[in-house]
PDB file of N, CA and C in Angstrom:
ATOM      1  N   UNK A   1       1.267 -17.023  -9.656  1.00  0.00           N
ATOM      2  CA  UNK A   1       0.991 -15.744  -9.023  1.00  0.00           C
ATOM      3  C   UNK A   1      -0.515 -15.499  -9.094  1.00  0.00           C
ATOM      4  N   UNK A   2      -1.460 -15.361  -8.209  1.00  0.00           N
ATOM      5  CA  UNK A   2      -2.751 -15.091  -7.715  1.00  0.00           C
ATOM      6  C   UNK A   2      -2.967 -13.850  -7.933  1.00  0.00           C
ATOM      7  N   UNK A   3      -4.239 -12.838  -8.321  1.00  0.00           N
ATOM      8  CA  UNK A   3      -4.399 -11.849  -8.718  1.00  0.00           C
ATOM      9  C   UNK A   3      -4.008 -10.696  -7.753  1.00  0.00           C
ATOM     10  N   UNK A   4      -3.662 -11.180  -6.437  1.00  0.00           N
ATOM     11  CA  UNK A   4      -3.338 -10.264  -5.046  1.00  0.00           C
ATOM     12  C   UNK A   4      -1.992  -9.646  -5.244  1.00  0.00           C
ATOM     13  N   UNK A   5      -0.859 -11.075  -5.938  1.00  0.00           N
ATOM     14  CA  UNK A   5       0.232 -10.704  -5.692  1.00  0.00           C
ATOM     15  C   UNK A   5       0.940 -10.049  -7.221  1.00  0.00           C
ATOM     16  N   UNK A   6       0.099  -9.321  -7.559  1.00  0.00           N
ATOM     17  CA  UNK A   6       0.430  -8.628  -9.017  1.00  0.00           C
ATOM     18  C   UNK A   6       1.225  -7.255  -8.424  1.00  0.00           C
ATOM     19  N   UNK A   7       2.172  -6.756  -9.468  1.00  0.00           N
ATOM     20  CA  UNK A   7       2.912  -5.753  -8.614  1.00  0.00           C
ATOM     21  C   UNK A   7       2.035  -4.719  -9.139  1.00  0.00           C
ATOM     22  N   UNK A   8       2.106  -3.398  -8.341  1.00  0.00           N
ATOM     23  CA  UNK A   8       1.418  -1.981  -8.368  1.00  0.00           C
ATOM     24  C   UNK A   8       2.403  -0.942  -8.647  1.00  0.00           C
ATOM     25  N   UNK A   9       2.078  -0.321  -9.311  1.00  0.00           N
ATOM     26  CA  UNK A   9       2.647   1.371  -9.510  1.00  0.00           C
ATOM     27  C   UNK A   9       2.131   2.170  -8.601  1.00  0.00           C
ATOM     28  N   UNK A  10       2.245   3.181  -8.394  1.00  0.00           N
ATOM     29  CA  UNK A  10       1.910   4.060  -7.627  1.00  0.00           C
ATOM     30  C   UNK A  10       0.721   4.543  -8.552  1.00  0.00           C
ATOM     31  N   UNK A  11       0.209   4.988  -9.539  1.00  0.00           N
ATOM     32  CA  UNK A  11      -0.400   4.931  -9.944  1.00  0.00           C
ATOM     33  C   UNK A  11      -1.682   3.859 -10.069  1.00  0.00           C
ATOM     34  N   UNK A  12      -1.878   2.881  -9.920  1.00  0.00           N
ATOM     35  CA  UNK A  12      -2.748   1.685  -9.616  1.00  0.00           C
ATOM     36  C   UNK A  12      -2.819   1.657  -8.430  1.00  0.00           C
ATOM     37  N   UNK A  13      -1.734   1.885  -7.523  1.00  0.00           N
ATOM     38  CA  UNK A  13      -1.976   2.296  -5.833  1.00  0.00           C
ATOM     39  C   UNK A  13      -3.397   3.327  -5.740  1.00  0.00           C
ATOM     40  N   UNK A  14      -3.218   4.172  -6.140  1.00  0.00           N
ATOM     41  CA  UNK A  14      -4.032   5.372  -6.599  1.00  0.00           C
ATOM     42  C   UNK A  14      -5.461   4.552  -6.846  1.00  0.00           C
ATOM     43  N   UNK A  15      -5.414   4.004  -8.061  1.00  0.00           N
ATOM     44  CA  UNK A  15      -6.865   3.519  -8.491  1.00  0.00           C
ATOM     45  C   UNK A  15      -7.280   2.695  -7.147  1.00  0.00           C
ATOM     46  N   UNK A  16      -6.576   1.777  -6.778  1.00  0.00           N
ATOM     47  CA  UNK A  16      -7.196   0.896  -6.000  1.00  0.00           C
ATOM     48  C   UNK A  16      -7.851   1.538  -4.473  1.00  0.00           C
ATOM     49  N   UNK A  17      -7.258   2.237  -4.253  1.00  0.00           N
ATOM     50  CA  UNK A  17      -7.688   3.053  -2.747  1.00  0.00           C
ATOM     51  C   UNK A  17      -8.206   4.443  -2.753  1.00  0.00           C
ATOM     52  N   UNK A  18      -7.959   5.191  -4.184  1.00  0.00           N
ATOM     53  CA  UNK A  18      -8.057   6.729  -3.691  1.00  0.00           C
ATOM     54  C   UNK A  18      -7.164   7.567  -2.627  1.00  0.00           C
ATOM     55  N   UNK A  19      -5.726   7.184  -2.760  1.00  0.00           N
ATOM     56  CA  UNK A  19      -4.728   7.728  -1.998  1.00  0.00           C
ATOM     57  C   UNK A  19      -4.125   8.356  -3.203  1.00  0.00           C
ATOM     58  N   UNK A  20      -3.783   9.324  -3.071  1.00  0.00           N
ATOM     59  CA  UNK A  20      -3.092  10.300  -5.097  1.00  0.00           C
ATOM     60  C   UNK A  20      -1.752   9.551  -4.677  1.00  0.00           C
ATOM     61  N   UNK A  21      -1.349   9.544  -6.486  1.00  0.00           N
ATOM     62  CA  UNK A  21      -0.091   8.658  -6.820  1.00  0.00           C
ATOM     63  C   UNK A  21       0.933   9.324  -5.831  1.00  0.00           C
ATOM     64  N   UNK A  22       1.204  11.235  -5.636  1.00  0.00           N
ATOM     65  CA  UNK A  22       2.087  11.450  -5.297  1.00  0.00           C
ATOM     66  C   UNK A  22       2.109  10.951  -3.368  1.00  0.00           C
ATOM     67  N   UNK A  23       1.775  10.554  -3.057  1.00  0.00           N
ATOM     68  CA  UNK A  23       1.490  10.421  -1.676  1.00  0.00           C
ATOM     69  C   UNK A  23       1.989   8.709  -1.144  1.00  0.00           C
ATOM     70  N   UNK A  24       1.660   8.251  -2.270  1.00  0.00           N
ATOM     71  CA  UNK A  24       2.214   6.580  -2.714  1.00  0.00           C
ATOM     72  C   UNK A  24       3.811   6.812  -2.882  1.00  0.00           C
ATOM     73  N   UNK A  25       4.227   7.875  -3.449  1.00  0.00           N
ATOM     74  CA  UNK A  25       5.632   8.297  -3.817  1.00  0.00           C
ATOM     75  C   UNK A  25       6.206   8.453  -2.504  1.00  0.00           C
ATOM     76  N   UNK A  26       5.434   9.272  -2.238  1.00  0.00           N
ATOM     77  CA  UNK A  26       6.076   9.831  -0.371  1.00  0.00           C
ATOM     78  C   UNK A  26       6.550   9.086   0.288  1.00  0.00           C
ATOM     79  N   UNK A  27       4.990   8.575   0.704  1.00  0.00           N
ATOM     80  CA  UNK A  27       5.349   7.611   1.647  1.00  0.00           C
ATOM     81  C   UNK A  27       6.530   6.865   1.607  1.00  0.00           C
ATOM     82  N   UNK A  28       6.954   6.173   0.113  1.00  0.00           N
ATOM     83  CA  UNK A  28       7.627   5.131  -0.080  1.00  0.00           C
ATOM     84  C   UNK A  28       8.923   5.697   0.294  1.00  0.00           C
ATOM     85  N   UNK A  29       9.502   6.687  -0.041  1.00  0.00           N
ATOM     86  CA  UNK A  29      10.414   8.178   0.258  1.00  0.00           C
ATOM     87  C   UNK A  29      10.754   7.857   1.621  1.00  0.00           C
ATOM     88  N   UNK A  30       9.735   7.657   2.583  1.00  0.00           N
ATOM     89  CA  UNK A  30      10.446   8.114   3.660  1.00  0.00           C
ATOM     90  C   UNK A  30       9.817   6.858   4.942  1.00  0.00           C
ATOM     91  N   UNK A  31       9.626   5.681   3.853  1.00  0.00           N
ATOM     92  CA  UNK A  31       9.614   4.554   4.627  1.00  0.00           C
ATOM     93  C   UNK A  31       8.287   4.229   5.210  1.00  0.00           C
ATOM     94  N   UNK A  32       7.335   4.727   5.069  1.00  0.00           N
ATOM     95  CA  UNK A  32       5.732   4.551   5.626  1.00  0.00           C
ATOM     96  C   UNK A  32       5.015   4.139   4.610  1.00  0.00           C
ATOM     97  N   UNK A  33       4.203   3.265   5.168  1.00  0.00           N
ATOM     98  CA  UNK A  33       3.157   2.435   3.912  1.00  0.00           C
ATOM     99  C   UNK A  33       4.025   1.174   3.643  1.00  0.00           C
ATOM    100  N   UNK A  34       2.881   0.260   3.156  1.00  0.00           N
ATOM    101  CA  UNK A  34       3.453  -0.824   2.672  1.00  0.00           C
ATOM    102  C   UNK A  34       4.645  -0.855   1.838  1.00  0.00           C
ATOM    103  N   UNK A  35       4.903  -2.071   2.294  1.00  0.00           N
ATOM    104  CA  UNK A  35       6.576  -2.513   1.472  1.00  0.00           C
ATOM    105  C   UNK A  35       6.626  -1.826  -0.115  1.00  0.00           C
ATOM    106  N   UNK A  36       7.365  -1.412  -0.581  1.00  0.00           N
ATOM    107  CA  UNK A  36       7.694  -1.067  -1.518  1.00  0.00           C
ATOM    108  C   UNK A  36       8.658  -1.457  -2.053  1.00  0.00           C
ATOM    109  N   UNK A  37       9.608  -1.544  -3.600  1.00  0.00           N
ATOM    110  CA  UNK A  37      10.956  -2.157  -3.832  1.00  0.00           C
ATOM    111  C   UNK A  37      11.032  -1.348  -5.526  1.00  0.00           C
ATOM    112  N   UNK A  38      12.072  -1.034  -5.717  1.00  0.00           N
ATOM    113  CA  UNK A  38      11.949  -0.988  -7.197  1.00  0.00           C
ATOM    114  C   UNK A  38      12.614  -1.978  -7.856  1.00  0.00           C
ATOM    115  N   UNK A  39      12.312  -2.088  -8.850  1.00  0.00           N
ATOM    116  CA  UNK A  39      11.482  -3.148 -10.215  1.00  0.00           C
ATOM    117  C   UNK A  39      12.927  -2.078 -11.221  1.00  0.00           C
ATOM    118  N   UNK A  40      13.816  -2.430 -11.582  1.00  0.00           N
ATOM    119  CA  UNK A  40      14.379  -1.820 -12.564  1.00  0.00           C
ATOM    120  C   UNK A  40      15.295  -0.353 -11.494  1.00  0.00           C
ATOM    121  N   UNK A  41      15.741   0.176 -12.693  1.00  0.00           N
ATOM    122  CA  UNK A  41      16.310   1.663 -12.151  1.00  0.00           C
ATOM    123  C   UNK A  41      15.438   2.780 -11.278  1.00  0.00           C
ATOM    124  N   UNK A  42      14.194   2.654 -12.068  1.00  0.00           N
ATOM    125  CA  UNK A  42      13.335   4.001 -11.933  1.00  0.00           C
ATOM    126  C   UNK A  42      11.961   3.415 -10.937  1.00  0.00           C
ATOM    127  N   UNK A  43      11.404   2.243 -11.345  1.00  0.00           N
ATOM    128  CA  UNK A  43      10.259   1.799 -11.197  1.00  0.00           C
ATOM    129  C   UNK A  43      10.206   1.705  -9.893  1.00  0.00           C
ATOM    130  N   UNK A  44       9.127   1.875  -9.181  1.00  0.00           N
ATOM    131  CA  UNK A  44       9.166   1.579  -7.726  1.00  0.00           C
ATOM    132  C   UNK A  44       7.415   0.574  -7.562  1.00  0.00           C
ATOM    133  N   UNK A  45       7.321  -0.477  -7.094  1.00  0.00           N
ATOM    134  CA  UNK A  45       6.262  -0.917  -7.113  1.00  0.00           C
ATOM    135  C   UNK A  45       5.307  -1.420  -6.096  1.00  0.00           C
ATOM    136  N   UNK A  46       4.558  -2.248  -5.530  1.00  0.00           N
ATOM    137  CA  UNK A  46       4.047  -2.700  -4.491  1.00  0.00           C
ATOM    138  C   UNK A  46       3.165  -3.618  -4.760  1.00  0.00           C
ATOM    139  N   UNK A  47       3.191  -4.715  -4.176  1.00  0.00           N
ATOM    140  CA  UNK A  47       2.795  -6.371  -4.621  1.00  0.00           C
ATOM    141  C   UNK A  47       0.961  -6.035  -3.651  1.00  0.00           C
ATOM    142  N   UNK A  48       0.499  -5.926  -4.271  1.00  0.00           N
ATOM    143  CA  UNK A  48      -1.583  -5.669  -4.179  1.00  0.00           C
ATOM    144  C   UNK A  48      -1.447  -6.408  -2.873  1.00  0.00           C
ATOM    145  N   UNK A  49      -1.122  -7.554  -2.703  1.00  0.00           N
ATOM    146  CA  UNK A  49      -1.152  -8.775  -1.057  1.00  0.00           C
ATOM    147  C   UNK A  49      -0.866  -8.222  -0.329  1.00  0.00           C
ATOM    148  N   UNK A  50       0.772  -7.184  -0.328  1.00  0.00           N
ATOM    149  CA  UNK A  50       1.065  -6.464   0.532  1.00  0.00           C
ATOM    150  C   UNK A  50       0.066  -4.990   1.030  1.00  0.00           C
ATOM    151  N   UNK A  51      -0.340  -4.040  -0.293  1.00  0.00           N
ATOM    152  CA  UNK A  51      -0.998  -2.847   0.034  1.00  0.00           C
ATOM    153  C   UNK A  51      -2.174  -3.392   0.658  1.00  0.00           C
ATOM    154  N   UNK A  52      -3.112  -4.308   0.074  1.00  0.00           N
ATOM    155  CA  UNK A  52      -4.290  -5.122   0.814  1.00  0.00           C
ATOM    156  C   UNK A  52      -3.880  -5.174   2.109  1.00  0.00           C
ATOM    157  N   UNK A  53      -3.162  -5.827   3.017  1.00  0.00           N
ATOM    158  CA  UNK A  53      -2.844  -6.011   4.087  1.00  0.00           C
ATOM    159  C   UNK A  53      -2.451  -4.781   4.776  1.00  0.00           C
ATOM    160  N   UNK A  54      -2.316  -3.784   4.152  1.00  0.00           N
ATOM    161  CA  UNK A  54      -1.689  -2.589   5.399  1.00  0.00           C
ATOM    162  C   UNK A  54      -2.653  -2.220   5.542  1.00  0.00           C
ATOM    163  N   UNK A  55      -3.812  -2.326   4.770  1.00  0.00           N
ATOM    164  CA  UNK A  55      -5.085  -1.188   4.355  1.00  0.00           C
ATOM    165  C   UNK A  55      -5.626  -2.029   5.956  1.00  0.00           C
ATOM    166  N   UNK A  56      -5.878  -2.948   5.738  1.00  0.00           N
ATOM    167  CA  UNK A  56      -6.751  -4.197   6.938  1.00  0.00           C
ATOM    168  C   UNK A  56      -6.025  -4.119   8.383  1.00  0.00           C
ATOM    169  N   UNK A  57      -4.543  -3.836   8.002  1.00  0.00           N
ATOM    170  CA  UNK A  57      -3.778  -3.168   9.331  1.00  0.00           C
ATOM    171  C   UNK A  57      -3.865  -1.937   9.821  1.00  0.00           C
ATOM    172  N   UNK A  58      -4.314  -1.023   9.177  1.00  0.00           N
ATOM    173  CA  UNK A  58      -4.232   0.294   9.495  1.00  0.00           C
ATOM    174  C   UNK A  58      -6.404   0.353  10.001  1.00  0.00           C
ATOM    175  N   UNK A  59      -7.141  -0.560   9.257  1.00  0.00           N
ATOM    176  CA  UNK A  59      -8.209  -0.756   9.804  1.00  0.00           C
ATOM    177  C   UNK A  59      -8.567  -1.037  11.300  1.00  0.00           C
ATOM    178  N   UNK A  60      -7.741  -2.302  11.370  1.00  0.00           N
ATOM    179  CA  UNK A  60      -7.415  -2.710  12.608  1.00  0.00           C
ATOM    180  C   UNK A  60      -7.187  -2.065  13.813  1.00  0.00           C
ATOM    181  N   UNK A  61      -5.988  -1.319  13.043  1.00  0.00           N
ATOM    182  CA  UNK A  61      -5.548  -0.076  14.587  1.00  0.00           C
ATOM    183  C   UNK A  61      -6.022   0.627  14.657  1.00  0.00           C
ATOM    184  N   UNK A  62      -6.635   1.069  13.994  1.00  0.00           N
ATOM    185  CA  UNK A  62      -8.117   2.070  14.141  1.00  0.00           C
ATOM    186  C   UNK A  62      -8.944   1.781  14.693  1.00  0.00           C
ATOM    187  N   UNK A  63      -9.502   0.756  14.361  1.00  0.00           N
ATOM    188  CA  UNK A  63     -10.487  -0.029  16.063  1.00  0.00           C
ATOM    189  C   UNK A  63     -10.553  -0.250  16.512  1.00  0.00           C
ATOM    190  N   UNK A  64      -8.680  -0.614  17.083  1.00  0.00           N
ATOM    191  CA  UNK A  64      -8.414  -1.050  18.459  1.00  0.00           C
ATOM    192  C   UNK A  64      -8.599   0.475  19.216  1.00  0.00           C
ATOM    193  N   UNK A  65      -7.865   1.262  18.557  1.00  0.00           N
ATOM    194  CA  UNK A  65      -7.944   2.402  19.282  1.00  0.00           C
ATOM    195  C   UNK A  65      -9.532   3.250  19.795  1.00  0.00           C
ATOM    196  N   UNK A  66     -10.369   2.740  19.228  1.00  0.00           N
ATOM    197  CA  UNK A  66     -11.799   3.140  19.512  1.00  0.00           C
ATOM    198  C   UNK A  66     -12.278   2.127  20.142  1.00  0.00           C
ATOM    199  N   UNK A  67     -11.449   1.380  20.382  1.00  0.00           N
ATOM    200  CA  UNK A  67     -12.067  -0.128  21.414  1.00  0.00           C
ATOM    201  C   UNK A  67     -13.359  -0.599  20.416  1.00  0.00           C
ATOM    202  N   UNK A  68     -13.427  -0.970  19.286  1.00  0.00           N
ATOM    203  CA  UNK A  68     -14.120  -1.480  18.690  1.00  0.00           C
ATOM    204  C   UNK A  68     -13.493  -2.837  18.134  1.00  0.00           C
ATOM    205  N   UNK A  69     -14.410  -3.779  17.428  1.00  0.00           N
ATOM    206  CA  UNK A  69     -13.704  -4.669  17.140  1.00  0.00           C
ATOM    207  C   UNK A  69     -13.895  -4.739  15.017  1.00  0.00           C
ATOM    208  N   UNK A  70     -12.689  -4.854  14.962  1.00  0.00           N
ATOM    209  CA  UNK A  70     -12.517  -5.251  13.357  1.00  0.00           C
ATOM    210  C   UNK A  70     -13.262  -5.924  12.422  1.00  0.00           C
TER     211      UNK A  70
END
């Protein structure tokens, strides 16, 4: 396992982007944002490869939409 594909808390979601933990919660709630899965009963987590990649996707469509390029 490569340092990308380490799993995330919502909390480390948080550190890594500056999105607040509860919003990482949400999202996951109601299906928006990167893949999510829980890890146990309670735990809910997100593999860094995956949040990395939405961040670069959601970049993306952002500059398509300004007709800029990425």
């Amino acid at each position: 396992m490569n340092e990308n594909d380490v799993y995330l808390r919502a909390k480390d979601c948080e550190k890594l982007t500056g999105i607040p933990e509860a919003t990482w919660r949400w999202w996951a709630h109601i299906g928006y944002g990167p893949v999510s899965f829980k890890l146990g009963p309670r735990r809910r987590v997100w593999r860094k490869s995956a949040v990395l990649a939405w961040i670069a996707e959601q970049e993306q469509e952002q500059a398509s939409r300004r007709g800029e390029a990425a």
